[in-house]
Protein backbone atom coordinates (compact mmCIF):
# COMPACT_ATOMS: atom_id res chain seq x y z
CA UNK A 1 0.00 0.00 0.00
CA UNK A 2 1.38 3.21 -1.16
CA UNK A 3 1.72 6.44 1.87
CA UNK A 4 -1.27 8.31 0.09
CA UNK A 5 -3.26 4.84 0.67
CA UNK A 6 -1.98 4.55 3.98
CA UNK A 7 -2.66 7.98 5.02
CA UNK A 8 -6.74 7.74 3.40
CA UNK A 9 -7.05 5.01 5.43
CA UNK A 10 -5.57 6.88 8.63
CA UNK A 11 -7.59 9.23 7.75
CA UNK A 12 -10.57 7.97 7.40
CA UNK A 13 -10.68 5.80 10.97
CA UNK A 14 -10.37 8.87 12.59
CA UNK A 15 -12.96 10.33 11.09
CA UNK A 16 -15.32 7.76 11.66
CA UNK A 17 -14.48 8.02 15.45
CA UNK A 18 -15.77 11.97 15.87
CA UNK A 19 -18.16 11.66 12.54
CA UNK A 20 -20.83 11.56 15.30
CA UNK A 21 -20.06 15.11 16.85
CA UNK A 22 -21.59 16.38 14.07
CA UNK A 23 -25.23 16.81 13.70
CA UNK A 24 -25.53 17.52 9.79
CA UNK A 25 -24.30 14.90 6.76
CA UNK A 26 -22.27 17.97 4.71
CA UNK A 27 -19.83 19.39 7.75
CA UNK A 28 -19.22 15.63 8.47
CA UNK A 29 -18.12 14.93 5.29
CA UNK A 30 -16.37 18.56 4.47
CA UNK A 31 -14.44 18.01 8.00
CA UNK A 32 -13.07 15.10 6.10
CA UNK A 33 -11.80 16.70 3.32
CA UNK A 34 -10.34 19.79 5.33
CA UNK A 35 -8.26 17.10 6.91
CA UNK A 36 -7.45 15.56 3.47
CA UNK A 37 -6.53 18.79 2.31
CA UNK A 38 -4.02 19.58 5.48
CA UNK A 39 -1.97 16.83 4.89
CA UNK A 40 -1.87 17.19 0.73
CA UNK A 41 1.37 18.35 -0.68
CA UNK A 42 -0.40 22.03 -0.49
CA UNK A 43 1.75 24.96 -1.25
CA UNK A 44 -0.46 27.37 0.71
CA UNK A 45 -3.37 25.94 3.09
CA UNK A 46 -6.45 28.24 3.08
CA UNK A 47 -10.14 28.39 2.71
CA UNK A 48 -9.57 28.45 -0.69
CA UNK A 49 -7.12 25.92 -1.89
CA UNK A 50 -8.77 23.42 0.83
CA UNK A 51 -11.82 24.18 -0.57
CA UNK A 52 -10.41 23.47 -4.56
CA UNK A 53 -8.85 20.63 -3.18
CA UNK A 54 -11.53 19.31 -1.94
CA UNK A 55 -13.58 20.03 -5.40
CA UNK A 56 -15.69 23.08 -4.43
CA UNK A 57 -15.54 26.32 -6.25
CA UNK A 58 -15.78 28.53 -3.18
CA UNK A 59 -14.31 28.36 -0.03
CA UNK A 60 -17.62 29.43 2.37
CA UNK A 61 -18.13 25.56 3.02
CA UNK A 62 -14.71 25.12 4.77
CA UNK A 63 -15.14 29.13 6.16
CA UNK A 64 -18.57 27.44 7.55
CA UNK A 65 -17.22 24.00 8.77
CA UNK A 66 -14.91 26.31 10.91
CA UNK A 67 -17.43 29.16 12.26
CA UNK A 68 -20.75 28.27 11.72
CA UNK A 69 -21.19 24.98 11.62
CA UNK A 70 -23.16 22.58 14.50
CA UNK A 71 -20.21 20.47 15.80
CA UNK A 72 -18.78 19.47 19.05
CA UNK A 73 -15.43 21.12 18.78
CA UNK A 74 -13.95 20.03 22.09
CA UNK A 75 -15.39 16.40 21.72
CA UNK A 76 -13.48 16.24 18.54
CA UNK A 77 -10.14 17.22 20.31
CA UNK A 78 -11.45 14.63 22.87
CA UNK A 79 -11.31 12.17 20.12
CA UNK A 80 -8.44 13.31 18.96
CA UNK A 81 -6.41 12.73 21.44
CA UNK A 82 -7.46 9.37 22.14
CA UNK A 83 -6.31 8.59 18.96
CA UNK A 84 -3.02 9.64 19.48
CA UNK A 85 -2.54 8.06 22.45
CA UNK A 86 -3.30 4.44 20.94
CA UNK A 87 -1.41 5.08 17.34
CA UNK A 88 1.50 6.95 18.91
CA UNK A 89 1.52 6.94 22.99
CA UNK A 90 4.52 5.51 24.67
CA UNK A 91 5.72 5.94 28.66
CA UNK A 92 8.80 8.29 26.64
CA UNK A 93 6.28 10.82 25.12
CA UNK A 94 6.55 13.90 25.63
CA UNK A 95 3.76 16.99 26.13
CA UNK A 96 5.36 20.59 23.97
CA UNK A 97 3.29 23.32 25.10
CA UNK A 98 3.65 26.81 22.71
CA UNK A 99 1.57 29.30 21.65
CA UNK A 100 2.08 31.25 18.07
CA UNK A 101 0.55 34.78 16.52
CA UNK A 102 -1.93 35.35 13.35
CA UNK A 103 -1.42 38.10 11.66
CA UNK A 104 -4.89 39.86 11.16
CA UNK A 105 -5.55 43.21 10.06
CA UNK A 106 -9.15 43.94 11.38
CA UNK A 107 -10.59 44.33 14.55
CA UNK A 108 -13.07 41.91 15.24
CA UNK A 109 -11.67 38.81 15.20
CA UNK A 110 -11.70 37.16 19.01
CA UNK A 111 -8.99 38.00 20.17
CA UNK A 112 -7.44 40.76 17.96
CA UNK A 113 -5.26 43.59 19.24
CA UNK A 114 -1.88 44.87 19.24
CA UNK A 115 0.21 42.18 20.65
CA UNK A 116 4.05 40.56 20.64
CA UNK A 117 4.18 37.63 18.59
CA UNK A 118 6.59 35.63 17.83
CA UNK A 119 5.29 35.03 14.12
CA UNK A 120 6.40 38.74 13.35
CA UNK A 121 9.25 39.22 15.79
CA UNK A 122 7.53 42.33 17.08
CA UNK A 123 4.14 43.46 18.39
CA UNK A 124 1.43 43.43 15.44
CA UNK A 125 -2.40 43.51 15.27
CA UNK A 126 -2.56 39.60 15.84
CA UNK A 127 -4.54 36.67 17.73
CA UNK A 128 -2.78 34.73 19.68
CA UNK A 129 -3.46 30.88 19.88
CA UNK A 130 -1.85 28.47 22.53
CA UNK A 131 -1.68 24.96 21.51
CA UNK A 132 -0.29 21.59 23.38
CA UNK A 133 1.19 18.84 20.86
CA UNK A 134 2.03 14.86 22.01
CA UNK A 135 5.70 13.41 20.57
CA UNK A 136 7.15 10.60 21.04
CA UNK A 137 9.39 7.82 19.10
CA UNK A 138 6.98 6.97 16.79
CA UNK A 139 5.60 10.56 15.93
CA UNK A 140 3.72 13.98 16.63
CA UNK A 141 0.05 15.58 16.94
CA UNK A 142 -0.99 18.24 18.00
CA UNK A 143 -3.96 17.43 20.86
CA UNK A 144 -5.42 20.33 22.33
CA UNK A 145 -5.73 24.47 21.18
CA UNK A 146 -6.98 28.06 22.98
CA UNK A 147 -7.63 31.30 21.63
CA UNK A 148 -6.01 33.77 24.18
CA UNK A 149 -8.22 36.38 25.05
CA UNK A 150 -6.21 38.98 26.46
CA UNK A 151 -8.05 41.29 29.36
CA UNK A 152 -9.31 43.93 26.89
CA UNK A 153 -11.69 41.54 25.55
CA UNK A 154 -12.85 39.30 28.44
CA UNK A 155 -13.42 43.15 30.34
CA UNK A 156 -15.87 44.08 27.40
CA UNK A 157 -18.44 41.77 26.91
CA UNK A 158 -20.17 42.94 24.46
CA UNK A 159 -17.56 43.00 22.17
CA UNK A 160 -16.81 39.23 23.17
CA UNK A 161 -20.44 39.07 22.20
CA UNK A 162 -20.18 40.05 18.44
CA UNK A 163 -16.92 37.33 18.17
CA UNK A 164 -18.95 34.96 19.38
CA UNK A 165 -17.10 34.48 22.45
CA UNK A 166 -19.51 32.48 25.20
CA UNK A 167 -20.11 34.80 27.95
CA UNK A 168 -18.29 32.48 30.66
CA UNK A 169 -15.33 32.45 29.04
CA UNK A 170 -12.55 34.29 31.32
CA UNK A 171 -9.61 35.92 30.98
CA UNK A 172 -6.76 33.31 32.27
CA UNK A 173 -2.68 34.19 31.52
CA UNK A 174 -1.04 32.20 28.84
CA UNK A 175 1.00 30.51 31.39
């Protein structure tokens, strides 16, 4: 079996074990292709070449599979997980903890403001997104992710609000 093979059949067990945290046929089987189309030999990976990749002309499927779409986000990274631990776990793995910057240039995204980030070198209109990845011997994943909300936006609520930010979401440090 060639690595693409390999790799559709990878992908397509782990699918099967969080297809059921999605209430609708079409995200379940888009959130399949967005994961196709993060491990394809991609040049850039965005809405749009995910969404070409994947066959569809525009990318406001994948846009929606990410913001609007009825799925249980932290059951998936519950899944997730799981599945790393039985493909890859060992009693030598390791947890890597790190957080990284996204450019943005707006002012709405959750998240948003003038910040330091790494990704630039230098503070820069940017989210800021913590992230915990598994390693070991036998290979990598990443298993859990955070927006940071810094204290500007947990102290205004309303703003929150229009991100769609839950209101019991705090503000908590990044360490």
């Amino acid at each position: 079996m060639g690595q693409v093979e390999a790799w559709r059949e990878v992908l397509g067990g782990l699918h099967a074990r969080f297809a059921g945290r999605f209430s609708r046929s079409e995200p379940r089987s888009r959130a399949l292709s967005y994961m196709a189309g993060l491990i394809a030999p991609l040049e850039r990976k965005n809405g749009w070449t995910l969404a070409e990749r994947a066959g569809e002309g525009h990318p406001i499927g994948m846009q929606r599979l990410l913001g609007e779409a009825d799925w249980d986000a932290d059951g998936v990274r519950d899944d997730v997980r799981d599945f790393v631990v039985e493909a890859i776990g060992t009693k030598d793995g390791i947890l890597i903890g790190d957080d990284t910057g996204f450019l943005k240039k707006g002012s709405r995204s959750a998240g948003v403001q003038r910040q330091y980030t790494g990704t630039a070198g230098r503070t820069e209109n940017s989210q800021i997104g913590t992230f915990l990845a598994y390693a070991s011997a036998k290979g990598r994943a990443l298993i859990d992710r955070e927006l940071y909300l810094p204290a500007s936006w947990t102290d205004d609520r309303e703003r929150c609000r229009a991100a769609g930010v839950p209101d019991e979401v705090p503000f908590a440090t990044k360490n």
